[in-house]
Every structure is written in C-alpha cells, then in structure tokens.
C-alpha atoms as a PDB file:
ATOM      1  CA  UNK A   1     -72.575  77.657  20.492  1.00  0.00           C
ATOM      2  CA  UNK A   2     -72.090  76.447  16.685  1.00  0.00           C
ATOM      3  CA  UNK A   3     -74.593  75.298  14.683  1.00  0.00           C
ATOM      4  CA  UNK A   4     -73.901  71.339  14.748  1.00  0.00           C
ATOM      5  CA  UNK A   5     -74.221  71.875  18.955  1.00  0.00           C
ATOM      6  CA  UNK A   6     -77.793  74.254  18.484  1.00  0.00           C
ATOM      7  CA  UNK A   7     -78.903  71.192  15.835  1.00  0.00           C
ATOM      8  CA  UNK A   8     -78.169  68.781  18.381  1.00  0.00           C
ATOM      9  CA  UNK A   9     -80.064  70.493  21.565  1.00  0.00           C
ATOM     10  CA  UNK A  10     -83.089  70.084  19.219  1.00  0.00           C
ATOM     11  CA  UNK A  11     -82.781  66.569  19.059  1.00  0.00           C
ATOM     12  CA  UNK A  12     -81.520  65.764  22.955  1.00  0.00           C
ATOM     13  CA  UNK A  13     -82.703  68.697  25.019  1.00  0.00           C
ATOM     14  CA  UNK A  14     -80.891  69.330  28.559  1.00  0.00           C
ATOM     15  CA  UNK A  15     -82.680  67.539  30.798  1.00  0.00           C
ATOM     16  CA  UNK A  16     -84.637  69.684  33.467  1.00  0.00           C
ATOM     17  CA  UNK A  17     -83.144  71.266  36.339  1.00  0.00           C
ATOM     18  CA  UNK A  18     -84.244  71.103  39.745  1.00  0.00           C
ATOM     19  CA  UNK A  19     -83.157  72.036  43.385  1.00  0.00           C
ATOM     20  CA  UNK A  20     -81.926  68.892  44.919  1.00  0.00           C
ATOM     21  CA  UNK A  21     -85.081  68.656  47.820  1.00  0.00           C
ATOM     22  CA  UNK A  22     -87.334  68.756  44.470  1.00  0.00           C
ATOM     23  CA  UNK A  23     -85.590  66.141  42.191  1.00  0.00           C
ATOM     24  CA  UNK A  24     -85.132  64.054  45.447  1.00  0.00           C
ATOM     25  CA  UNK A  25     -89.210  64.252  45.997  1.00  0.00           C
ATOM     26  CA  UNK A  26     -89.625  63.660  41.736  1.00  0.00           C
ATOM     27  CA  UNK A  27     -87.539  60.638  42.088  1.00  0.00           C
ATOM     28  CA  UNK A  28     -89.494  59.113  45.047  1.00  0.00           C
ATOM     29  CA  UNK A  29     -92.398  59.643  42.789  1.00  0.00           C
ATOM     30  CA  UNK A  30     -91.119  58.035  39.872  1.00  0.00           C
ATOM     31  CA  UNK A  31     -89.609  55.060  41.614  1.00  0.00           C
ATOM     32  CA  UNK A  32     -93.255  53.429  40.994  1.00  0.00           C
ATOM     33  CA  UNK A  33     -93.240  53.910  37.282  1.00  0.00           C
ATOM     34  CA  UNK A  34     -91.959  51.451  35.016  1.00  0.00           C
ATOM     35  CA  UNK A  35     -91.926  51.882  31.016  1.00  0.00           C
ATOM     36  CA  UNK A  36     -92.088  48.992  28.663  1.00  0.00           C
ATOM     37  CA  UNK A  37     -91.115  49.316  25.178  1.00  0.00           C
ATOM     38  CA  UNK A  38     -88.321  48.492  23.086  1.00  0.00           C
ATOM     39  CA  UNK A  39     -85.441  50.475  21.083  1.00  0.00           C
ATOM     40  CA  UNK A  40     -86.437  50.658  17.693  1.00  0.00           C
ATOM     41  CA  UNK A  41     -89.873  51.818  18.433  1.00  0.00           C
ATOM     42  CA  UNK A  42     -90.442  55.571  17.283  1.00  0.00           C
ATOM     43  CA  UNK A  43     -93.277  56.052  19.706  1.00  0.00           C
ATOM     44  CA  UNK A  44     -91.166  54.284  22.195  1.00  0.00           C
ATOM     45  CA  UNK A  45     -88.400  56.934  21.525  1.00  0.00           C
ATOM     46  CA  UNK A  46     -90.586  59.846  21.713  1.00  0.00           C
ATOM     47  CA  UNK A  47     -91.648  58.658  25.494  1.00  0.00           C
ATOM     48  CA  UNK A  48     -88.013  58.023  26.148  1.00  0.00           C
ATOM     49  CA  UNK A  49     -87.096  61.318  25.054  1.00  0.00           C
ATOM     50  CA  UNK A  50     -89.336  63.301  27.581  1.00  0.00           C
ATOM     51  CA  UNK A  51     -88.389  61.396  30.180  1.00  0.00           C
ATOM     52  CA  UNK A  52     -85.025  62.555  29.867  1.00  0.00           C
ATOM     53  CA  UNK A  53     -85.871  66.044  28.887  1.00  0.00           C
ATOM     54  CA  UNK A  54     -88.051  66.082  31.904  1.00  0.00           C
ATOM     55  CA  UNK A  55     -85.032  64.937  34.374  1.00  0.00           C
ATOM     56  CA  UNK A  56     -87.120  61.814  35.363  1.00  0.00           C
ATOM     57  CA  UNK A  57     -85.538  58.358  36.605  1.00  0.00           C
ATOM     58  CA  UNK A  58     -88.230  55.557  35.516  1.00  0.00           C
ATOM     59  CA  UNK A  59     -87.303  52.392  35.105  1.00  0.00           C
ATOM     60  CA  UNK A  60     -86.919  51.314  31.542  1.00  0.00           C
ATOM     61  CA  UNK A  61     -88.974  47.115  30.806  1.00  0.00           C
ATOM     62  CA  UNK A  62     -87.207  46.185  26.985  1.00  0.00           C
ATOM     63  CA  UNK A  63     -89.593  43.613  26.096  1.00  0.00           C
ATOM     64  CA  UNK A  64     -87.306  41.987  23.608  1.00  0.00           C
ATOM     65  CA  UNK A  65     -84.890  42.004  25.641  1.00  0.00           C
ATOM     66  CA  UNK A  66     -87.110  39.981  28.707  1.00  0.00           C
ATOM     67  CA  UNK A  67     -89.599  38.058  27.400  1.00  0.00           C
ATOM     68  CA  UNK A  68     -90.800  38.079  31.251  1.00  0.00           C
ATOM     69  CA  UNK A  69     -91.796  41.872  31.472  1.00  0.00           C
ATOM     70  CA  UNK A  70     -93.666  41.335  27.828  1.00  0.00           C
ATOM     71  CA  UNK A  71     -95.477  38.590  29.945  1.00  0.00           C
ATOM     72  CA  UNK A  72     -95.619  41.038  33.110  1.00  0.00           C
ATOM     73  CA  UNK A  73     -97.241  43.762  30.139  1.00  0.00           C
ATOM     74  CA  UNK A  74     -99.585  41.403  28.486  1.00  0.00           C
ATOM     75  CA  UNK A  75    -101.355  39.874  32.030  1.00  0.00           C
ATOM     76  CA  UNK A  76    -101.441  43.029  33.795  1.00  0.00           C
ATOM     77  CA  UNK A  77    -101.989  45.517  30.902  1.00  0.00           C
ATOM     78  CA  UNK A  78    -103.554  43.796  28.549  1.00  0.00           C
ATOM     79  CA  UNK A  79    -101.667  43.989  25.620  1.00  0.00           C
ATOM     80  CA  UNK A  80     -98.190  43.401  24.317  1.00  0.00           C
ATOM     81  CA  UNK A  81     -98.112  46.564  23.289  1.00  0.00           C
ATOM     82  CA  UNK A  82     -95.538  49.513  23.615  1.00  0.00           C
ATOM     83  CA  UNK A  83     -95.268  52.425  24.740  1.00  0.00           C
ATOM     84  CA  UNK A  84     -96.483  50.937  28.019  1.00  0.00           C
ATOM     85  CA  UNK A  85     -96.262  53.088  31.316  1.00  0.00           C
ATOM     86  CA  UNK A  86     -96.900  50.905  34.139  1.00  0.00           C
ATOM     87  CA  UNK A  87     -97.677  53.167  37.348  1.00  0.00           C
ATOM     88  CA  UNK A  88     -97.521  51.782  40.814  1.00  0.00           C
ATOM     89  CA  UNK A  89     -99.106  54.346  43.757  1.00  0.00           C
ATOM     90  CA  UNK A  90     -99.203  52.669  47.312  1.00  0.00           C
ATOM     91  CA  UNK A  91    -102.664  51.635  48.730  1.00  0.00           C
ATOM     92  CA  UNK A  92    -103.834  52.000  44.258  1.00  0.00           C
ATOM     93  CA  UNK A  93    -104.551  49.442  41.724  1.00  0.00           C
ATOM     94  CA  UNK A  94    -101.369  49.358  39.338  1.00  0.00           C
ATOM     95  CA  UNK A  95    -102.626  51.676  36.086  1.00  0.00           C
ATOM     96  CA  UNK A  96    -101.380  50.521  32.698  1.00  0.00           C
ATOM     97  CA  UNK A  97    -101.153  53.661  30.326  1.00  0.00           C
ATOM     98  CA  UNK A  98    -100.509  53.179  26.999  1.00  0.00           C
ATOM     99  CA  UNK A  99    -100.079  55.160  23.873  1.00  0.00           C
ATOM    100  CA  UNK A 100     -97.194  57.318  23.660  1.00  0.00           C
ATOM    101  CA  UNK A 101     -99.406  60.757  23.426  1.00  0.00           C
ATOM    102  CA  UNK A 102    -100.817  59.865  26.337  1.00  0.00           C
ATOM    103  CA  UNK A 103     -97.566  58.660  28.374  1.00  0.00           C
ATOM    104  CA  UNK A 104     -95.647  62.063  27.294  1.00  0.00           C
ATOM    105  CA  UNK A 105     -98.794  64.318  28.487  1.00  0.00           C
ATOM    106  CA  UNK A 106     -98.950  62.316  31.777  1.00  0.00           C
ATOM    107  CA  UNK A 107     -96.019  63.045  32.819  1.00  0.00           C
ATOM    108  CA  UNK A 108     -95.768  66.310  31.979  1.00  0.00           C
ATOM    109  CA  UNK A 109     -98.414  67.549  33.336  1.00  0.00           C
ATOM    110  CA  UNK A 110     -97.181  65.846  36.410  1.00  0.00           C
ATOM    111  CA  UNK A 111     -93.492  66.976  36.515  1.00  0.00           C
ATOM    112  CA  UNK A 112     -93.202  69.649  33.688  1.00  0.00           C
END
C-alpha cells in the first residue's frame, strides 16, 4: 500500500465487516433511523463518516435539499438543527438525538 492509499484510509476507513445473518439483522435495525443534516456541515460529516465506517444503512433527511424533513425535524425534534438522528423502535415514542458526539457514540456503542 503507498502512502497516498494509507493517507486516504485515514480519511474514509473500510467500512465494517460482518457475516451476512449479522449485517442482515444491523440493517433491520437501522431501517428505523433516519439522519437529518446537510452536506457542508462538519458535524454533519463526522456522523456521516461513522455511519459508513460502521457498515450502517440509515437513511440520509438533507434539509436543504427538502424543506419538508426540516419541517418533519423542527415539529417532532424541536429544532432545525443538524446533526439530527431521528430513531423509530416499534411500540416507542420516536427519539430525536441530536448533537453529533452524541449521534457517533450511539451508534457505536450499538453496532461497533
């Protein structure tokens, strides 16, 4: 591997690796989360960078993109405000986590 490729790896890790039973159960997991945020947000990019690193398929809200999910964000969250992961669990109340520290740790801890 050459320098420019180890420089790189820094920057966009491999994303995890997982049997195929496992990611299958990750993704069924994940299919209830939903980030908001938009591209030229650092924090934004920090969240959007573990969720690759971390192998994760969540569905990505760009706010400027739809002004309807920056509506959906401010009435159910609370604020137009992003890093925004929206998490949906059946028979829960929809959580609003914001605050990219907080996003990256959550999932981690959950599928690190």
């Amino acid at each position: 591997m050459n320098l420019f490729d180890q420089v790189l790896g820094l920057f966009n890790p491999a994303p995890k690796t997982r049997s195929p039973e496992e990611q299958r159960r990750v993704d069924e997991e994940t299919a209830g989360l939903s980030l908001y945020f938009f591209p030229a947000c650092p924090f934004c990019i920090k969240v959007r960078r573990r969720i690759r690193r971390l192998g994760l398929k969540i569905e990505e809200r760009d706010i400027h993109r739809n002004r309807d999910w920056a509506q959906e964000l401010g009435a159910g969250g609370g604020a137009v405000q992003v890093p925004c992961l929206r998490i949906e669990s059946p028979g829960q109340k929809t959580a609003w986590l914001y605050e990219s520290a907080d996003i990256a740790n959550y999932l981690e801890q959950r599928y690190g």
